[in-house]
C-alpha atoms as a PDB file:
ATOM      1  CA  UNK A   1      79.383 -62.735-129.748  1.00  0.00           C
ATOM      2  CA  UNK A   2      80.585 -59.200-131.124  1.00  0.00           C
ATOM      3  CA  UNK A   3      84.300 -58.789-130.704  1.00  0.00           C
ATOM      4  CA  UNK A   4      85.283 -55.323-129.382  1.00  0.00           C
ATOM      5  CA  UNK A   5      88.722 -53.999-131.150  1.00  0.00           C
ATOM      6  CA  UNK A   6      90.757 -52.375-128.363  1.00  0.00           C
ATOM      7  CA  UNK A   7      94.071 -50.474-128.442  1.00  0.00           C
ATOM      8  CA  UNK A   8      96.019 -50.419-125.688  1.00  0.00           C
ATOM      9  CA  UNK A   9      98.009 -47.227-124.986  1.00  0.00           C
ATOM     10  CA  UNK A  10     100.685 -46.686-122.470  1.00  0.00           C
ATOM     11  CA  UNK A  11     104.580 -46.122-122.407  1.00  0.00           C
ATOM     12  CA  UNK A  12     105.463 -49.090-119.832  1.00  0.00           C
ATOM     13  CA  UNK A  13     105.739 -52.014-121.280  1.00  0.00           C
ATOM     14  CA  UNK A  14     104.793 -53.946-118.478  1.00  0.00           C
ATOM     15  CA  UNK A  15     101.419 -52.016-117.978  1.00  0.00           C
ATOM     16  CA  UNK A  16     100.427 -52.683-121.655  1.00  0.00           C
ATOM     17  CA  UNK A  17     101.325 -56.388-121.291  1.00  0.00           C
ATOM     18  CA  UNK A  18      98.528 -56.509-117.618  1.00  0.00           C
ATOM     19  CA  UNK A  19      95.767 -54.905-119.521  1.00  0.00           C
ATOM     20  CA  UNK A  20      96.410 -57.416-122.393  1.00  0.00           C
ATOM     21  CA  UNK A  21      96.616 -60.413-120.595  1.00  0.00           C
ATOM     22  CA  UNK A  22      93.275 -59.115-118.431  1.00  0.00           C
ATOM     23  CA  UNK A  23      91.760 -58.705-121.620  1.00  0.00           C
ATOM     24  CA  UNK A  24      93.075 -61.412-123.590  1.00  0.00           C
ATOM     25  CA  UNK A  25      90.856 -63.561-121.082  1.00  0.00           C
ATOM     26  CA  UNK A  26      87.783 -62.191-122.365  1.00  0.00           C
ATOM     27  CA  UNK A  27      85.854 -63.492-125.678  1.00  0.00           C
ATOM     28  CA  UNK A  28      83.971 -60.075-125.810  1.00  0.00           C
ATOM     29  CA  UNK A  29      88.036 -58.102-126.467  1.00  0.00           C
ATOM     30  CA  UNK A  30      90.353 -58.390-129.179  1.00  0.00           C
ATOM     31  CA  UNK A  31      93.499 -56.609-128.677  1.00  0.00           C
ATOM     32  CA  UNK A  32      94.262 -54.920-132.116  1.00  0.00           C
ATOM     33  CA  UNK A  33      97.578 -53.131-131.139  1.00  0.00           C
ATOM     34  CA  UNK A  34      99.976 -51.435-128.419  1.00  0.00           C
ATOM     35  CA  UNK A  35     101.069 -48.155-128.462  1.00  0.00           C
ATOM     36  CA  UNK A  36     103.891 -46.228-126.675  1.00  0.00           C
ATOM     37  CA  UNK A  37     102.748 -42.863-127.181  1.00  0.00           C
ATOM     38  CA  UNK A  38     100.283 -40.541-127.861  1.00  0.00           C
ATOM     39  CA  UNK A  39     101.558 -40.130-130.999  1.00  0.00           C
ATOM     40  CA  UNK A  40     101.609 -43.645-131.828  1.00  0.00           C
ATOM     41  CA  UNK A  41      98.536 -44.018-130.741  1.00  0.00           C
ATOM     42  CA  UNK A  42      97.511 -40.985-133.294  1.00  0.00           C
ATOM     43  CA  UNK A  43      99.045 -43.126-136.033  1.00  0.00           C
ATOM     44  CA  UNK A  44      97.005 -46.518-135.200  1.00  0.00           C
ATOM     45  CA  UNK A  45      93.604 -45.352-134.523  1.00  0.00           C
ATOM     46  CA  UNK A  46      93.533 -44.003-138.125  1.00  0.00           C
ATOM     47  CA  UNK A  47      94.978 -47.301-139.433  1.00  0.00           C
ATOM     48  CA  UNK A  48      92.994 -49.482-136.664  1.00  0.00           C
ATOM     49  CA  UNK A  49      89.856 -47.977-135.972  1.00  0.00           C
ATOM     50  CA  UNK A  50      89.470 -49.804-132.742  1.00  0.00           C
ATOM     51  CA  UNK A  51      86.500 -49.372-131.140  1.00  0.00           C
ATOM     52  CA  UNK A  52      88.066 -48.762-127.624  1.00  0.00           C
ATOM     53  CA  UNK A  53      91.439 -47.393-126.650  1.00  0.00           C
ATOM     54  CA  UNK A  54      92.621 -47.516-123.226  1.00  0.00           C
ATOM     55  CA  UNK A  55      94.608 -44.334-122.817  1.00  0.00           C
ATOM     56  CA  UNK A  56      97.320 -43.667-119.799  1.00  0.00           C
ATOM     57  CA  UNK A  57      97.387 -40.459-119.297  1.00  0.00           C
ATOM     58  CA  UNK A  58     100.954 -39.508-118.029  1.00  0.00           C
ATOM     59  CA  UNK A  59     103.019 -40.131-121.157  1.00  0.00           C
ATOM     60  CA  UNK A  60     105.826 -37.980-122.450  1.00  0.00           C
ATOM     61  CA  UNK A  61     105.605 -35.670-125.165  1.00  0.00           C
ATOM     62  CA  UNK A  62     102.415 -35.944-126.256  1.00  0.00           C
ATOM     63  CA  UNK A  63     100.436 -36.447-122.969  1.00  0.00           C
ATOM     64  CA  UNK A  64      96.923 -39.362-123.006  1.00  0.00           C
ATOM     65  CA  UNK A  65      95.198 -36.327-122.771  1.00  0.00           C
ATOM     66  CA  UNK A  66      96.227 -34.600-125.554  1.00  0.00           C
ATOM     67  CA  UNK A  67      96.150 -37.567-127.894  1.00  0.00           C
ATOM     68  CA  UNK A  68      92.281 -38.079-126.786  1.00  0.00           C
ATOM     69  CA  UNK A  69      91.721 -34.891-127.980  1.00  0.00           C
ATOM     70  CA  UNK A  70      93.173 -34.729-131.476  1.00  0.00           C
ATOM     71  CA  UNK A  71      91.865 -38.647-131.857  1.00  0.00           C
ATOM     72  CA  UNK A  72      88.205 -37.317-131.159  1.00  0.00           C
ATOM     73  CA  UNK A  73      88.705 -34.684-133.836  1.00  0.00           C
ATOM     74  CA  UNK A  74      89.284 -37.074-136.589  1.00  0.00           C
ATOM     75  CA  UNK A  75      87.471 -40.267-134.862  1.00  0.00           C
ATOM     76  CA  UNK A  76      84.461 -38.699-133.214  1.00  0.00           C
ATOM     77  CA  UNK A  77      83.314 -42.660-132.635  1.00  0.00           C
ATOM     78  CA  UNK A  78      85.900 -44.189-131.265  1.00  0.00           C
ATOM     79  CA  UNK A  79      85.661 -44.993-127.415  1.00  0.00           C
ATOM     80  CA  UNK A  80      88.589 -43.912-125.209  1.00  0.00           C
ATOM     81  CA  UNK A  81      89.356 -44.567-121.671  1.00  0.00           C
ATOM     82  CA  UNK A  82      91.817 -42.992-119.491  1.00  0.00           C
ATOM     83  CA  UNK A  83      93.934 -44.858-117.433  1.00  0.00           C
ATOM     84  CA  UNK A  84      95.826 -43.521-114.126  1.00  0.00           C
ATOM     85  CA  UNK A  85      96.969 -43.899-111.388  1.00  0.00           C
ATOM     86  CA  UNK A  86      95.213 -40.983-109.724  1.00  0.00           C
ATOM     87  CA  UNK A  87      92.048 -39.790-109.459  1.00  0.00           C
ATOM     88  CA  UNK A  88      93.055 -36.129-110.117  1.00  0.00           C
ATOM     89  CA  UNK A  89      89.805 -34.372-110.400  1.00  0.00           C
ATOM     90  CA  UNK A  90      91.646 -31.848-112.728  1.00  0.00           C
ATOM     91  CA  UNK A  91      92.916 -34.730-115.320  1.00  0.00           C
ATOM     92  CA  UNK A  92      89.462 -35.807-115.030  1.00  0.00           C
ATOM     93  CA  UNK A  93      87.714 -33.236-116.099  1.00  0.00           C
ATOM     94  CA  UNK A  94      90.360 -32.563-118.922  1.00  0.00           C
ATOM     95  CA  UNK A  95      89.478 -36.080-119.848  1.00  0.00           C
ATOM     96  CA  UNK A  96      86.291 -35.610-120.239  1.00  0.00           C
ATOM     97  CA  UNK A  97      86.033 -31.535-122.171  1.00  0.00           C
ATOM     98  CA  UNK A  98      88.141 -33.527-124.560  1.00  0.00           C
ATOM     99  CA  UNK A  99      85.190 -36.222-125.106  1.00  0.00           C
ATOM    100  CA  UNK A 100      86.711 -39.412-123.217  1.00  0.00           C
ATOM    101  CA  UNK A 101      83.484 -42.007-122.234  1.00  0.00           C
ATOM    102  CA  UNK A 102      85.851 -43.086-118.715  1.00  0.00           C
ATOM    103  CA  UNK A 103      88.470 -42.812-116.569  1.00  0.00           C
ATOM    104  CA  UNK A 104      89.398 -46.025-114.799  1.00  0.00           C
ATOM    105  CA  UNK A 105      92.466 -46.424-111.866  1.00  0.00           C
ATOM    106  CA  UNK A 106      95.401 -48.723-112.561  1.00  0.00           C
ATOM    107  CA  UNK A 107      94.982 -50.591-109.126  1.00  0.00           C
ATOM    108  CA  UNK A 108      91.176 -51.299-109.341  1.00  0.00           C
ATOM    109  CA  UNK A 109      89.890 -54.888-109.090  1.00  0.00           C
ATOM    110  CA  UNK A 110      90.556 -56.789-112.647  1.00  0.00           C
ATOM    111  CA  UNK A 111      86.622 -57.496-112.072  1.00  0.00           C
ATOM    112  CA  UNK A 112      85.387 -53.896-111.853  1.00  0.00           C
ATOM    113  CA  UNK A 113      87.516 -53.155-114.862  1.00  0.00           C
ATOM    114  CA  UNK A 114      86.079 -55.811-117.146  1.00  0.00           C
ATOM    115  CA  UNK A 115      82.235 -55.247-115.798  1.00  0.00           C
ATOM    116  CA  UNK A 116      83.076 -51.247-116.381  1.00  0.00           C
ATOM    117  CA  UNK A 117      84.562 -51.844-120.003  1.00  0.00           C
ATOM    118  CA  UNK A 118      81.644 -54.273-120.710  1.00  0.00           C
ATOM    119  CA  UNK A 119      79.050 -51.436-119.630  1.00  0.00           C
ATOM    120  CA  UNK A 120      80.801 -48.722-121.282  1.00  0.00           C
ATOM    121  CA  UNK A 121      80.739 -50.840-124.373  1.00  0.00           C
ATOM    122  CA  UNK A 122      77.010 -51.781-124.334  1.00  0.00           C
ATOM    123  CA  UNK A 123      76.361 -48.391-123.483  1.00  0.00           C
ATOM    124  CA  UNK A 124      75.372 -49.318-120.745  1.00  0.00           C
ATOM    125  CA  UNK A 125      77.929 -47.745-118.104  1.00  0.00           C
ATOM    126  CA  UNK A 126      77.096 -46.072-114.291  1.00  0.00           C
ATOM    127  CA  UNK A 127      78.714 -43.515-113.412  1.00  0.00           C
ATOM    128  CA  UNK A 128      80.065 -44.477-109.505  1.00  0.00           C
ATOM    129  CA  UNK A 129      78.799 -42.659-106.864  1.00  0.00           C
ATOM    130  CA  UNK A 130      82.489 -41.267-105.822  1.00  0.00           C
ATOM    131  CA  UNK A 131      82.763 -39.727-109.067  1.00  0.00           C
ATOM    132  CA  UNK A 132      79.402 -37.694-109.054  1.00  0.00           C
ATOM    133  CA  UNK A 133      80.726 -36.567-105.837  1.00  0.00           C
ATOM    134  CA  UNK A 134      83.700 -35.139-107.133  1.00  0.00           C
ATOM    135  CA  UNK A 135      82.238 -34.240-110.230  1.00  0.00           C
ATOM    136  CA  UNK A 136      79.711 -32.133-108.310  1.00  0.00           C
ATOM    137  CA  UNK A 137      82.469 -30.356-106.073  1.00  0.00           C
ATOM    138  CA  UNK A 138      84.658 -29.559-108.641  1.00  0.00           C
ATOM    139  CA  UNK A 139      81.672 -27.743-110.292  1.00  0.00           C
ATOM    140  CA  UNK A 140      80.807 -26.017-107.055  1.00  0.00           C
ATOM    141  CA  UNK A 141      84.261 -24.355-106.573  1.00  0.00           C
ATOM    142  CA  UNK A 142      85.904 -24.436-109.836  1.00  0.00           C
ATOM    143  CA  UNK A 143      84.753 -23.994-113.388  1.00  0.00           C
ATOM    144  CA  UNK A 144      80.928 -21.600-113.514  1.00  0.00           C
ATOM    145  CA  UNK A 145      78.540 -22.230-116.030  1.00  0.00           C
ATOM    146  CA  UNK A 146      79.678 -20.945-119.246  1.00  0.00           C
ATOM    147  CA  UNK A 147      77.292 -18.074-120.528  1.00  0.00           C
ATOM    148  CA  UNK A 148      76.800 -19.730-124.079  1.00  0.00           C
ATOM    149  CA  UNK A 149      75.982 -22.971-122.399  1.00  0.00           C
ATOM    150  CA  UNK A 150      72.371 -24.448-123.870  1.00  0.00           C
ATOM    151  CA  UNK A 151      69.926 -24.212-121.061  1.00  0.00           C
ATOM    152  CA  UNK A 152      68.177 -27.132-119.502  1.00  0.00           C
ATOM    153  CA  UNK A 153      64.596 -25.214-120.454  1.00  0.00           C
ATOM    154  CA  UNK A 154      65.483 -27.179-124.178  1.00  0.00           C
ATOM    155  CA  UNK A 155      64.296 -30.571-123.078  1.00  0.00           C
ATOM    156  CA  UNK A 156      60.664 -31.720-123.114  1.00  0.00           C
ATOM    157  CA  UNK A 157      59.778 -32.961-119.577  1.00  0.00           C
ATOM    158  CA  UNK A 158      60.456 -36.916-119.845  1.00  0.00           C
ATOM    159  CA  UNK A 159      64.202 -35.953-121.580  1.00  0.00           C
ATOM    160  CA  UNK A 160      65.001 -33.870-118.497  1.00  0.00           C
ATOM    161  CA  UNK A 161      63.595 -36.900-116.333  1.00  0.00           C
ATOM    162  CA  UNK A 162      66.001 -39.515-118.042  1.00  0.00           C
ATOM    163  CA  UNK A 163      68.912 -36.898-118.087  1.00  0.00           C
ATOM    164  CA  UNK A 164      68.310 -37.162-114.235  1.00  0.00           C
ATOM    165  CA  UNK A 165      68.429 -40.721-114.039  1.00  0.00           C
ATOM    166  CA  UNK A 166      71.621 -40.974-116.468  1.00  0.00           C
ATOM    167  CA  UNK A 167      73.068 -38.466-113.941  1.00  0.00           C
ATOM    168  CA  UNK A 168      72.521 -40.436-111.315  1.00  0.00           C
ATOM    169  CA  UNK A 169      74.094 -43.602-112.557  1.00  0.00           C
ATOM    170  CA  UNK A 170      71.548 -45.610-113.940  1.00  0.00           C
ATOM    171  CA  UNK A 171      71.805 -47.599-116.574  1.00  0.00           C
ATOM    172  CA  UNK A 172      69.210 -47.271-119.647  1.00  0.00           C
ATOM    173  CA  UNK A 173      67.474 -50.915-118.750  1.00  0.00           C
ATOM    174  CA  UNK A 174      67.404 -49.479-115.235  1.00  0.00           C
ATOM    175  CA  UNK A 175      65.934 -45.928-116.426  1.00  0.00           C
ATOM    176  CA  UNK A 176      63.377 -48.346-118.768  1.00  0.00           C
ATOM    177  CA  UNK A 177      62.237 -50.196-115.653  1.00  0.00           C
ATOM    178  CA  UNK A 178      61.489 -47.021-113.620  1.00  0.00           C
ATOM    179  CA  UNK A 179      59.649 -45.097-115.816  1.00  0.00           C
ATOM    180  CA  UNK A 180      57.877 -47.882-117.781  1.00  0.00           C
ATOM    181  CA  UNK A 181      59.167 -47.751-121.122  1.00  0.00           C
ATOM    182  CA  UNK A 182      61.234 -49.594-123.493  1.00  0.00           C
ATOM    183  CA  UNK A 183      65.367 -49.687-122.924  1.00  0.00           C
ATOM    184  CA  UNK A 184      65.077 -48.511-126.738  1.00  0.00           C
ATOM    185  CA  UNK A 185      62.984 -45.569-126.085  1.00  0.00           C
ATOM    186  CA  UNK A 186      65.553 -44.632-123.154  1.00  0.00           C
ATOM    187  CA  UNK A 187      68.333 -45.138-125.728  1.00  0.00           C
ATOM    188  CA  UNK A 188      66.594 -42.445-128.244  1.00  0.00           C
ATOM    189  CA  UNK A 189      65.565 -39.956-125.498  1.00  0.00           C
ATOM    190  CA  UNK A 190      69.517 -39.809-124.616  1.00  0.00           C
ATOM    191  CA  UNK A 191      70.593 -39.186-127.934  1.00  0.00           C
ATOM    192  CA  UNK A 192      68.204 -36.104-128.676  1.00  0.00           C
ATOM    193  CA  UNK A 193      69.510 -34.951-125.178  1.00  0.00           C
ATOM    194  CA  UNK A 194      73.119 -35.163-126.481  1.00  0.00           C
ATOM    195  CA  UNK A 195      72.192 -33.329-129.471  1.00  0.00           C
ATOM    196  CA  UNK A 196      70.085 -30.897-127.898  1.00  0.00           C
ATOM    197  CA  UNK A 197      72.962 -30.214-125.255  1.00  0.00           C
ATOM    198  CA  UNK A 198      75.438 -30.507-127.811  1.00  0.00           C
ATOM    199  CA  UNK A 199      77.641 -33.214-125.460  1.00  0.00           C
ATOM    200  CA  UNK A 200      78.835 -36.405-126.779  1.00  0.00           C
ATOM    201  CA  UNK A 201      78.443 -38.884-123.758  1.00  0.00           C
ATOM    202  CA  UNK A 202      76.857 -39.706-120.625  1.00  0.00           C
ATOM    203  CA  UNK A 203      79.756 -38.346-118.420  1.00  0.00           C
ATOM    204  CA  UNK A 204      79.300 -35.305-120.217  1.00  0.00           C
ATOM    205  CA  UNK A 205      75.596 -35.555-119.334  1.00  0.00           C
ATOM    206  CA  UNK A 206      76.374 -36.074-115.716  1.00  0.00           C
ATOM    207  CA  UNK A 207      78.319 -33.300-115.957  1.00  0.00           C
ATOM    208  CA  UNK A 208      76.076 -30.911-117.096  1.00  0.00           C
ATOM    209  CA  UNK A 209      73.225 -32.315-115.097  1.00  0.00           C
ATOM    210  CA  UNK A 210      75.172 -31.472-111.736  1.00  0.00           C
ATOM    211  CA  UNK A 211      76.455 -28.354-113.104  1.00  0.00           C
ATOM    212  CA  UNK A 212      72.923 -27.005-113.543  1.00  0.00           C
ATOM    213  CA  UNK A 213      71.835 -28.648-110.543  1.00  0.00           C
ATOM    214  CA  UNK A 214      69.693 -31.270-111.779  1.00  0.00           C
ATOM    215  CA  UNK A 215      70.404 -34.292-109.695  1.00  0.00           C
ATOM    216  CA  UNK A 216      69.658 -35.389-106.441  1.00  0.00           C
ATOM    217  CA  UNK A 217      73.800 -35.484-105.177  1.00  0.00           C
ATOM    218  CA  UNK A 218      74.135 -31.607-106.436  1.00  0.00           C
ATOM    219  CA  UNK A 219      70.513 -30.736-104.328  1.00  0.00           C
ATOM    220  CA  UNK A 220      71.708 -33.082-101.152  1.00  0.00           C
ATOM    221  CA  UNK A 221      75.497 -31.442-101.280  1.00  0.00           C
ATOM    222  CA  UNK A 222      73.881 -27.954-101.088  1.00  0.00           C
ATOM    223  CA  UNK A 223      72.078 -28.273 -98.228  1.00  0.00           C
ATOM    224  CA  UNK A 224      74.821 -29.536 -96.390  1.00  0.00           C
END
């Protein structure tokens, strides 16, 4: 079984030592470090290389967001996850400009985290429904589409059908079994839609997708 390196990021040291005990649990995680900042956690990703940090976001200093940023500038490949104990729709959406794959609340079930982490790893990750929603209404009344955005009319007809799909939180065996083809066709479709789009993940995707008003939740929510 493939051992996934994580770092675990967070200035309570009582939070770091939950998420390694929950993890600690689990064959599929090895913990590879702590860190109490964001600039510590600067420091170990380039001496790690995890291939996961779990990132709080409210830190002093050098906020989780800020350090997901700058680590995506030098670590493109490394997986981040922001942890909080809000879903602020406005840290979200920082979260994910600045390239983080998720965003998971302290107080969810130790279940959903694992099965989340374990999706997100495999690439493999749905987006939950709540999020799309708020996804799609913070599009609606906050930020417009940007006028050197790339323009949906750049995918070939079955990429705009998966982007659909990934938008609407399936995952790429579930996309495979829907429009009869293989998980790894599904799995090269999304990347040419990443580069076409130039995004770097699937929240990003769902993002753009509801943004453009591409998904069934953006067409429902305007007729209402």
């Amino acid at each position: 079984m493939m051992k996934y390196r994580v770092l675990i990021t967070d200035d309570h040291p009582l939070a770091r030592r939950a998420v390694r005990t929950l993890l600690d649990g689990e064959p599929e995680f090895e913990v590879v470090g702590e860190a109490d900042s964001g600039e510590r956690a600067l420091e170990l990703c380039r001496e790690l290389l995890p291939d996961l940090v779990l990132m709080d976001i409210q830190m002093p200093h050098m906020s989780g967001l800020e350090a997901t940023r700058r680590i995506k500038q030098h670590n493109p490949h490394i997986r981040i996850v922001m942890l909080t104990v809000s879903d602020d729709v406005a840290d979200l959406f920082t979260a994910i400009q600045y390239g983080a794959q998720g965003y998971l609340l302290k107080n969810m079930d130790p279940d959903d985290w694992l099965n989340y982490l374990r999706g997100l790893l495999d690439d493999q990750s749905e987006i939950a429904r709540g999020l799309a929603d708020r996804l799609f209404y913070q599009f609606r009344t906050g930020p417009k589409l940007q006028e050197d955005e790339i323009k949906p009319g750049v995918l070939s007809e079955r990429e705009g059908e998966i982007l659909v799909q990934v938008a609407s939180g399936r995952s790429n065996r579930q996309i495979a079994e829907l429009l009869s083809i293989t998980e790894n066709t599904v799995k090269n479709h999304i990347k040419n839609i990443l580069s076409k789009l130039s995004l770097d993940n699937r929240v990003q995707l769902t993002s753009y997708a509801i943004r453009h008003g591409l998904t069934q939740i953006s067409q429902k929510k305007s007729r209402q």
